[in-house]
PDB file of N, CA and C in Angstrom:
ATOM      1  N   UNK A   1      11.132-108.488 230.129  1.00  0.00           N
ATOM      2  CA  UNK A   1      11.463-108.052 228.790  1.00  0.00           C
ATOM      3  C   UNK A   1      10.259-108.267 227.893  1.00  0.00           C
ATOM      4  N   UNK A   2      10.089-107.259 227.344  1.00  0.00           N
ATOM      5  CA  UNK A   2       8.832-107.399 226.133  1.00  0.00           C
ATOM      6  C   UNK A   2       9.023-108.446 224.777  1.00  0.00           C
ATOM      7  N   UNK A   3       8.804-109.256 224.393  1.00  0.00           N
ATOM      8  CA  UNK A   3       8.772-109.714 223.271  1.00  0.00           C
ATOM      9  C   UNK A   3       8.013-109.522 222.415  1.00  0.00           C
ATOM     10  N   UNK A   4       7.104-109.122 222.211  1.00  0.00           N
ATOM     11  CA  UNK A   4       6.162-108.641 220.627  1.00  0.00           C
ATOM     12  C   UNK A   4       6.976-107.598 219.692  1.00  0.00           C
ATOM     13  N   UNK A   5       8.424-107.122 220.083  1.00  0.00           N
ATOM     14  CA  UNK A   5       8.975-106.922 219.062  1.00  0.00           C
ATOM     15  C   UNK A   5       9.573-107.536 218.367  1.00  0.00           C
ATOM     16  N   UNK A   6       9.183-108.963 218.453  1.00  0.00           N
ATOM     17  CA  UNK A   6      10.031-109.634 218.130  1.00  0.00           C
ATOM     18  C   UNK A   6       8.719-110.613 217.020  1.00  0.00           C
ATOM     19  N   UNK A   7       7.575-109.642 217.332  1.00  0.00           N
ATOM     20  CA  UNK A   7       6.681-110.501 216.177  1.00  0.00           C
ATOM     21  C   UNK A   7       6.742-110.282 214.785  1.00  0.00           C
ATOM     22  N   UNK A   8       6.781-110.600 213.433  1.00  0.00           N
ATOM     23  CA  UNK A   8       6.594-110.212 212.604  1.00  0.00           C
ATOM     24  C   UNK A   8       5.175-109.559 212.184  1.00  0.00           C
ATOM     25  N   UNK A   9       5.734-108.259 211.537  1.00  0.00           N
ATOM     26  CA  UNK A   9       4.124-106.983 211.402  1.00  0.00           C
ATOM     27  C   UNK A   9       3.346-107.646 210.309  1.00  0.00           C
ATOM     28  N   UNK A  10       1.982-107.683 210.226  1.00  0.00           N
ATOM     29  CA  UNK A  10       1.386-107.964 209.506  1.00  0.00           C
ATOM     30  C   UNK A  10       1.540-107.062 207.658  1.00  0.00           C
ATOM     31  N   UNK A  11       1.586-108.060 206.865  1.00  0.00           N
ATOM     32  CA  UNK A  11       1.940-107.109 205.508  1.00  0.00           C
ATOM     33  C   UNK A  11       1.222-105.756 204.900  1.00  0.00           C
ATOM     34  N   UNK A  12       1.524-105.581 204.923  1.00  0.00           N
ATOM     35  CA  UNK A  12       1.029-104.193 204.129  1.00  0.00           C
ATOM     36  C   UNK A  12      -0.347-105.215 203.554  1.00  0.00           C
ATOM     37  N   UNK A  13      -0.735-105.482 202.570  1.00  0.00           N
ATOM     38  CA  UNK A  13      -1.825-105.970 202.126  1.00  0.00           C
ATOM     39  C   UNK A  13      -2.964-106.655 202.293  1.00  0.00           C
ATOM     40  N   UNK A  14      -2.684-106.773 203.955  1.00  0.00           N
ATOM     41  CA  UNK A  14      -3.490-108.145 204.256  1.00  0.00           C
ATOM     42  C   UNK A  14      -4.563-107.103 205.341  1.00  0.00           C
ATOM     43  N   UNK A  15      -5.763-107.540 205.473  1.00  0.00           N
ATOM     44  CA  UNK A  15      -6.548-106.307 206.112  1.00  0.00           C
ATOM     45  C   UNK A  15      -7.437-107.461 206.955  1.00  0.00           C
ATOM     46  N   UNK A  16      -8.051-106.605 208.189  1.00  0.00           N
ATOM     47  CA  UNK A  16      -8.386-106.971 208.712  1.00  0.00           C
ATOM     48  C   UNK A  16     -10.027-106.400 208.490  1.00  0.00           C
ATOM     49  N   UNK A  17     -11.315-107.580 208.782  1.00  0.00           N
ATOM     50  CA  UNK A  17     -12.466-107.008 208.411  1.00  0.00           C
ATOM     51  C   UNK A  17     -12.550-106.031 209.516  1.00  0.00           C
ATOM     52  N   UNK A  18     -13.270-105.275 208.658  1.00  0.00           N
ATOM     53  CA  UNK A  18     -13.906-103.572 210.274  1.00  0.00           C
ATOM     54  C   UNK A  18     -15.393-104.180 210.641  1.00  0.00           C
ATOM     55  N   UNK A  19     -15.955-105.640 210.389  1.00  0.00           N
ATOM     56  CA  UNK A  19     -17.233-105.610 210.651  1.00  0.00           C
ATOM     57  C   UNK A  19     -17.022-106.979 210.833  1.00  0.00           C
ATOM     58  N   UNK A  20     -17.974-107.880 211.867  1.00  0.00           N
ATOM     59  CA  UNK A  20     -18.144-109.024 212.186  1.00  0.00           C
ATOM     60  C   UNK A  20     -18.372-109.917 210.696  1.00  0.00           C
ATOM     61  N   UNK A  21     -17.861-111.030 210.624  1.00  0.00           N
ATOM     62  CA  UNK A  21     -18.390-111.748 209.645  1.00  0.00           C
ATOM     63  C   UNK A  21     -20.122-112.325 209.802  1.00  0.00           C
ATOM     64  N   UNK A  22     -20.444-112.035 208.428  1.00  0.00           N
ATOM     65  CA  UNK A  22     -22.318-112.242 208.291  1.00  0.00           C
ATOM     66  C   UNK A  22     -22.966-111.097 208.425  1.00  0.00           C
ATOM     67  N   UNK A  23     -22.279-110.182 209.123  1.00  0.00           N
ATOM     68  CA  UNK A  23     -22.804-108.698 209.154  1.00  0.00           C
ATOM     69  C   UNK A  23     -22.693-107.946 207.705  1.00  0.00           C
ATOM     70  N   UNK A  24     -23.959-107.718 207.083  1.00  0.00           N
ATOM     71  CA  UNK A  24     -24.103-107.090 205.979  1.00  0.00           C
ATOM     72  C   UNK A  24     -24.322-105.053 205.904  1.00  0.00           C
ATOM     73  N   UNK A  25     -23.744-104.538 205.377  1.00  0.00           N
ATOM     74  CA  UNK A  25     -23.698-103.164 205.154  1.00  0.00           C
ATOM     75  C   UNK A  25     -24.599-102.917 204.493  1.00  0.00           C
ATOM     76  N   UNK A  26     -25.604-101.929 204.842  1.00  0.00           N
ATOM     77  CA  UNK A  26     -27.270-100.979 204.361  1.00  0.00           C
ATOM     78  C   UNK A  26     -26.212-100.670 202.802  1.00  0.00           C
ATOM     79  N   UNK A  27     -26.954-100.844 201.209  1.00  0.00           N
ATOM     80  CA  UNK A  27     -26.073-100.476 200.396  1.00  0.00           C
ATOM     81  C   UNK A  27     -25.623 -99.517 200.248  1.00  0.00           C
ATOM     82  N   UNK A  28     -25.931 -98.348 200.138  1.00  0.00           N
ATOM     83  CA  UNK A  28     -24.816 -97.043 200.211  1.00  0.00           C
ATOM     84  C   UNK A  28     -23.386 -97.130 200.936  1.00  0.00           C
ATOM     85  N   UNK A  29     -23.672 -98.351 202.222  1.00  0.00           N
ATOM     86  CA  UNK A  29     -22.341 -97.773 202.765  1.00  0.00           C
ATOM     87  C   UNK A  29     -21.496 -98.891 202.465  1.00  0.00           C
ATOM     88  N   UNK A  30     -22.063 -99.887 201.926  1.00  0.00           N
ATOM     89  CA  UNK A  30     -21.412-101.338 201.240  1.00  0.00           C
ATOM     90  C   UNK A  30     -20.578-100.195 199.820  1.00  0.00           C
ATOM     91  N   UNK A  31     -21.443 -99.598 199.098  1.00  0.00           N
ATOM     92  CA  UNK A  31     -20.839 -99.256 197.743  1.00  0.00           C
ATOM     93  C   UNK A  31     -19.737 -98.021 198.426  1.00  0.00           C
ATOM     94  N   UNK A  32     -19.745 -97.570 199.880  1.00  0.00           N
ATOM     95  CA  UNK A  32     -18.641 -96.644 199.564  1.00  0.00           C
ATOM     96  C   UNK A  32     -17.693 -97.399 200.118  1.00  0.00           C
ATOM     97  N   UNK A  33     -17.615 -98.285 201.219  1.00  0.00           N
ATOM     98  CA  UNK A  33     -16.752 -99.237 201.284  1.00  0.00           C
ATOM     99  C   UNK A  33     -16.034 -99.634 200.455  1.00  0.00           C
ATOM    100  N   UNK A  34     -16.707-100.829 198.771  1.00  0.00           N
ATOM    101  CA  UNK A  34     -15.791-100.780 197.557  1.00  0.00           C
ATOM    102  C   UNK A  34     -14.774-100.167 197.300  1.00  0.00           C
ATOM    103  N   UNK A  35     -15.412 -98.660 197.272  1.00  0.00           N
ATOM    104  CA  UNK A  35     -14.595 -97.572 196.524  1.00  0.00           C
ATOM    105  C   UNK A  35     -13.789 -97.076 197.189  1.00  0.00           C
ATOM    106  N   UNK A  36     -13.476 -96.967 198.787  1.00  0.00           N
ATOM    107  CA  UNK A  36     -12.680 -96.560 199.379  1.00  0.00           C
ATOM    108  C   UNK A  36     -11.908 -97.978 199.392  1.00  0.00           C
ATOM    109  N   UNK A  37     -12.298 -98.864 199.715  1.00  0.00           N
ATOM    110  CA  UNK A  37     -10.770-100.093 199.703  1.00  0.00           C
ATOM    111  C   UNK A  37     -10.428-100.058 198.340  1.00  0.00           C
ATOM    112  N   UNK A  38     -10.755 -99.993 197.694  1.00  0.00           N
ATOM    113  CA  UNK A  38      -9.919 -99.691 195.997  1.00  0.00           C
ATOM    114  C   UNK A  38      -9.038 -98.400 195.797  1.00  0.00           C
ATOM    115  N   UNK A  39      -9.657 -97.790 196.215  1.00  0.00           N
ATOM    116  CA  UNK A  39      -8.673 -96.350 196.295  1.00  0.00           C
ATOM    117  C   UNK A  39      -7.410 -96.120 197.064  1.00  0.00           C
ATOM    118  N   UNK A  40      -7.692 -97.058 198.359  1.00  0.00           N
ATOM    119  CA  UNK A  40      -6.633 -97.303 198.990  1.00  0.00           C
ATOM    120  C   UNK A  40      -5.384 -98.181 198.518  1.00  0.00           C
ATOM    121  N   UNK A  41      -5.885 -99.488 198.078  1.00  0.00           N
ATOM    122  CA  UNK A  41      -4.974-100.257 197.398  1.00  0.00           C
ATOM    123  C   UNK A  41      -4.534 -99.976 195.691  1.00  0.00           C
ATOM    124  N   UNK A  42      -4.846 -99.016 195.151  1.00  0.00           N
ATOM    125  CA  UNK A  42      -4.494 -98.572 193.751  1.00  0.00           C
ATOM    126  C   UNK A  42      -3.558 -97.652 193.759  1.00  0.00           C
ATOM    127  N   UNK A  43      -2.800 -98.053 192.745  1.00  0.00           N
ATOM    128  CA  UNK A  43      -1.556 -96.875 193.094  1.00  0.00           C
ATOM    129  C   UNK A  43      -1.647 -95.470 192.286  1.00  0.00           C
ATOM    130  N   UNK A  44      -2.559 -96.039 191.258  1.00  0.00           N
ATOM    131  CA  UNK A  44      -3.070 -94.774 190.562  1.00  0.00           C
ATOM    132  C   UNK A  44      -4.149 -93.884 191.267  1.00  0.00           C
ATOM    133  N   UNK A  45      -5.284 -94.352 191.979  1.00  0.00           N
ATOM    134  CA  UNK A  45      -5.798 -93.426 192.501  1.00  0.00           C
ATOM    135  C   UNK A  45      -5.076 -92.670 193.958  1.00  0.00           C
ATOM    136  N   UNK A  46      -3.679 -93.148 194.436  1.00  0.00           N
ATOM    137  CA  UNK A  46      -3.091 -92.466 195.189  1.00  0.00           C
ATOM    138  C   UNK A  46      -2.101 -91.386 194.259  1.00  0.00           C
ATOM    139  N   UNK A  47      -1.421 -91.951 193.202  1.00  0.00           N
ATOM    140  CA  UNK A  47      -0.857 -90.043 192.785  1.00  0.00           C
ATOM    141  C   UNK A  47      -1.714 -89.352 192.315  1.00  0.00           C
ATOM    142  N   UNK A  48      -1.400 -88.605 192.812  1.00  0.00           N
ATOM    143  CA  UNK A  48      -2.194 -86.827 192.351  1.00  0.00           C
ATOM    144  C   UNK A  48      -2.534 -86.475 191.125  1.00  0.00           C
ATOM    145  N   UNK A  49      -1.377 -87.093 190.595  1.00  0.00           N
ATOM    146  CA  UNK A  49      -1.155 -86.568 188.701  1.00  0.00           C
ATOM    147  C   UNK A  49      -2.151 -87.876 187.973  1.00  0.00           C
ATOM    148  N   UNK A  50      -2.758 -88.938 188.767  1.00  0.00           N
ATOM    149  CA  UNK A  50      -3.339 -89.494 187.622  1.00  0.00           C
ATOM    150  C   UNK A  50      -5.048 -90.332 187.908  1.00  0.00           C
ATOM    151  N   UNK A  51      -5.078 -90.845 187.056  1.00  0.00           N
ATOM    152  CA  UNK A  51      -7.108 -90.566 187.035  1.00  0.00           C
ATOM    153  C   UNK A  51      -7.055 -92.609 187.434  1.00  0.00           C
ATOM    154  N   UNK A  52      -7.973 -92.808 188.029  1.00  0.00           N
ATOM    155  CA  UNK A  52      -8.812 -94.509 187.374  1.00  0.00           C
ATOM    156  C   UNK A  52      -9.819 -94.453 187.607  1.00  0.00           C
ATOM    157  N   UNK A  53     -10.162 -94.666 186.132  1.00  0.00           N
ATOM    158  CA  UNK A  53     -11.769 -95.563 185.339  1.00  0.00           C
ATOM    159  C   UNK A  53     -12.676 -96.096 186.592  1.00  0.00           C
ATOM    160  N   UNK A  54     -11.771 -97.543 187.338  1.00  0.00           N
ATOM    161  CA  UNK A  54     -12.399 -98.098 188.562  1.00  0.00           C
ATOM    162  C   UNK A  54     -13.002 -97.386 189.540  1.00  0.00           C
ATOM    163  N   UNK A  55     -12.217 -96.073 189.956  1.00  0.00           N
ATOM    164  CA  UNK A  55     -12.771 -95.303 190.983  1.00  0.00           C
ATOM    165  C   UNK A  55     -13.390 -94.719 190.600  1.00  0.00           C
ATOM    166  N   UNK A  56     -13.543 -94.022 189.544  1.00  0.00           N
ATOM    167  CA  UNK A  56     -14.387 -93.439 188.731  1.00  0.00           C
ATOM    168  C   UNK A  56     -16.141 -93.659 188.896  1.00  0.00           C
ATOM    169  N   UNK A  57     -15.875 -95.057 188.755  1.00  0.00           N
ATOM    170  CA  UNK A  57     -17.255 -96.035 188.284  1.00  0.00           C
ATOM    171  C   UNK A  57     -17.446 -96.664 189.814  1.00  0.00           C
ATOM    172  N   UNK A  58     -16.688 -96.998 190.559  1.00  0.00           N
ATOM    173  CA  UNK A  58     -17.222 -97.079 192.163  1.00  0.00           C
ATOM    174  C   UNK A  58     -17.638 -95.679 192.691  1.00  0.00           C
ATOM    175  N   UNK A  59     -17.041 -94.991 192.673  1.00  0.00           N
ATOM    176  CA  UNK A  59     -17.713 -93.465 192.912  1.00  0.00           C
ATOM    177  C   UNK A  59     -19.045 -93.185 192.599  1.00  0.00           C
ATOM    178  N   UNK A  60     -19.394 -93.853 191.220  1.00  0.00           N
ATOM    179  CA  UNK A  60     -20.574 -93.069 191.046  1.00  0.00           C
ATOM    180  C   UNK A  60     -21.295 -93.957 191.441  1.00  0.00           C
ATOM    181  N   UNK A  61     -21.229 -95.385 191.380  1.00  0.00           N
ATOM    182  CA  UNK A  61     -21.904 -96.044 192.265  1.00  0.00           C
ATOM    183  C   UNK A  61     -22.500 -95.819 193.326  1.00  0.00           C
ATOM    184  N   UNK A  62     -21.403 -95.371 194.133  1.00  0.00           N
ATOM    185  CA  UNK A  62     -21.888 -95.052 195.486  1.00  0.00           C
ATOM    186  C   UNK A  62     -22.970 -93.997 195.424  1.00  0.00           C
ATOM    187  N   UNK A  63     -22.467 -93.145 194.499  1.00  0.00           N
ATOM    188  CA  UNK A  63     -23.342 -91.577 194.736  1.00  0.00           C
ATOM    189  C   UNK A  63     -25.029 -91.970 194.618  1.00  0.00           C
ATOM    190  N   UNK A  64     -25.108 -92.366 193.342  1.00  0.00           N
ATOM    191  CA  UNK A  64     -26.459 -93.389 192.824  1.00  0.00           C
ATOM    192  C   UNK A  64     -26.556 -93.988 193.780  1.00  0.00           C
ATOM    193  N   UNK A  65     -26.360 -94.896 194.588  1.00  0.00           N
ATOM    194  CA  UNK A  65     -26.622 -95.325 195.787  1.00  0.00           C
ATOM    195  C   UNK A  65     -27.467 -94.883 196.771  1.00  0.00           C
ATOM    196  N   UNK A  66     -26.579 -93.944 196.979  1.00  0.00           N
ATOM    197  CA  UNK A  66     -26.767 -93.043 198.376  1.00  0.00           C
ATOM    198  C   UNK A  66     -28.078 -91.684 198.012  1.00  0.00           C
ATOM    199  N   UNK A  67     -27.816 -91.644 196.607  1.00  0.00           N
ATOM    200  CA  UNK A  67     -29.339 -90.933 196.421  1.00  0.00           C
ATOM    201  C   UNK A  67     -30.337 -91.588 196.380  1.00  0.00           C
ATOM    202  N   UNK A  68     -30.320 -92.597 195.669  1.00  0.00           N
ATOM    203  CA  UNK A  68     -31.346 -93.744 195.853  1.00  0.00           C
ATOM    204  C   UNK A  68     -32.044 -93.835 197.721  1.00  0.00           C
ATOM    205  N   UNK A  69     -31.335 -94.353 198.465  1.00  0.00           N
ATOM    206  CA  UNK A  69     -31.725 -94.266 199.674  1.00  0.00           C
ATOM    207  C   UNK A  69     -31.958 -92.788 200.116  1.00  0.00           C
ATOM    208  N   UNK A  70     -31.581 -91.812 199.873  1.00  0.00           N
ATOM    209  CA  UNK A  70     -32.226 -90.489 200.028  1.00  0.00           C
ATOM    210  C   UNK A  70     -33.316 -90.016 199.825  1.00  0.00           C
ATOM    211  N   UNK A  71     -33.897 -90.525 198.777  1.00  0.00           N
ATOM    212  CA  UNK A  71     -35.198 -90.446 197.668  1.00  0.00           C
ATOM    213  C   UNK A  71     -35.974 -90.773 198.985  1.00  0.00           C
ATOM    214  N   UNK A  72     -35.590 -92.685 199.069  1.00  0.00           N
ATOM    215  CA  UNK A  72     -36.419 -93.568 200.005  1.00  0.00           C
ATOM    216  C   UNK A  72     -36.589 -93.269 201.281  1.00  0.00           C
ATOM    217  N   UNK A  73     -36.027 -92.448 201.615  1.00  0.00           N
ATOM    218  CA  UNK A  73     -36.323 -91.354 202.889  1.00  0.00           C
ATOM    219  C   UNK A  73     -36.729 -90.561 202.864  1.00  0.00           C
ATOM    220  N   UNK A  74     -36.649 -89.341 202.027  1.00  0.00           N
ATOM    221  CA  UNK A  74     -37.725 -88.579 201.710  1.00  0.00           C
ATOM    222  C   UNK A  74     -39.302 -88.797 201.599  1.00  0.00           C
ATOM    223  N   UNK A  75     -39.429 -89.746 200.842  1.00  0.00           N
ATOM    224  CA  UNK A  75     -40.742 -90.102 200.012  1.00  0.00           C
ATOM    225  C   UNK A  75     -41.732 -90.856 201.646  1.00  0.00           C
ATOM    226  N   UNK A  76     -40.660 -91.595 202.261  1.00  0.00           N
ATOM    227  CA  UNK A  76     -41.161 -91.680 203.599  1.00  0.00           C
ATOM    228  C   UNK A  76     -41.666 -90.872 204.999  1.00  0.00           C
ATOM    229  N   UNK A  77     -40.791 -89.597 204.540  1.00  0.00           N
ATOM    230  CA  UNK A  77     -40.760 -88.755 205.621  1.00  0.00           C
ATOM    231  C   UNK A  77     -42.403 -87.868 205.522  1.00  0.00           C
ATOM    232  N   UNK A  78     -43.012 -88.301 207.005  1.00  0.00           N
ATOM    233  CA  UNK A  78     -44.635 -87.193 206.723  1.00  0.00           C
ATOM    234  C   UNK A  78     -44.233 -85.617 206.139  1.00  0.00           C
ATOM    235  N   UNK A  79     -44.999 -85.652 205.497  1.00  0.00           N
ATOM    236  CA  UNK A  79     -45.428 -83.700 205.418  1.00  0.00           C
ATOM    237  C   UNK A  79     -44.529 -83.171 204.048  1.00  0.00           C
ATOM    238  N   UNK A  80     -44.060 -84.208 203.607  1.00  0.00           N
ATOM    239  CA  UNK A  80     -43.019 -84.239 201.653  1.00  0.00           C
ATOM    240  C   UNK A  80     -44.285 -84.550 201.085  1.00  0.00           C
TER     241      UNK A  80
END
């Protein structure tokens, strides 16, 4: 007989890391990380009908980010 149905499920809120602890994320993908675990746990950026400020401002974070390191690849790349 199986028993692990008989475990209690972990809560809705409680998350498990996706990356070893001490392991640090290159920043672009640290800042979209933020903004996607916020988006996930906000109840406003899940209905349709309504806006948040927070995601808003992690969003652009990220974007600034991720151009930033774009630049820094470019400017590296021979023959630019």
């Amino acid at each position: 007989m199986d028993d692990r149905n008989d475990e209690p499920h972990p809560a809705a809120t409680s998350t498990t890391p996706l990356i070893s602890a001490g392991t640090r994320l290159p920043p672009a993908q640290q800042a979209y990380s933020d903004y996607s675990a916020h988006a996930i746990r906000c109840g406003d950026c899940r209905d349709p009908d309504r806006g948040c400020e927070t995601a808003g401002d992690l969003w652009r974070t990220y974007r600034q980010t991720a151009d930033a390191a774009l630049d820094t690849i470019r400017c590296q790349t021979p023959g630019r």
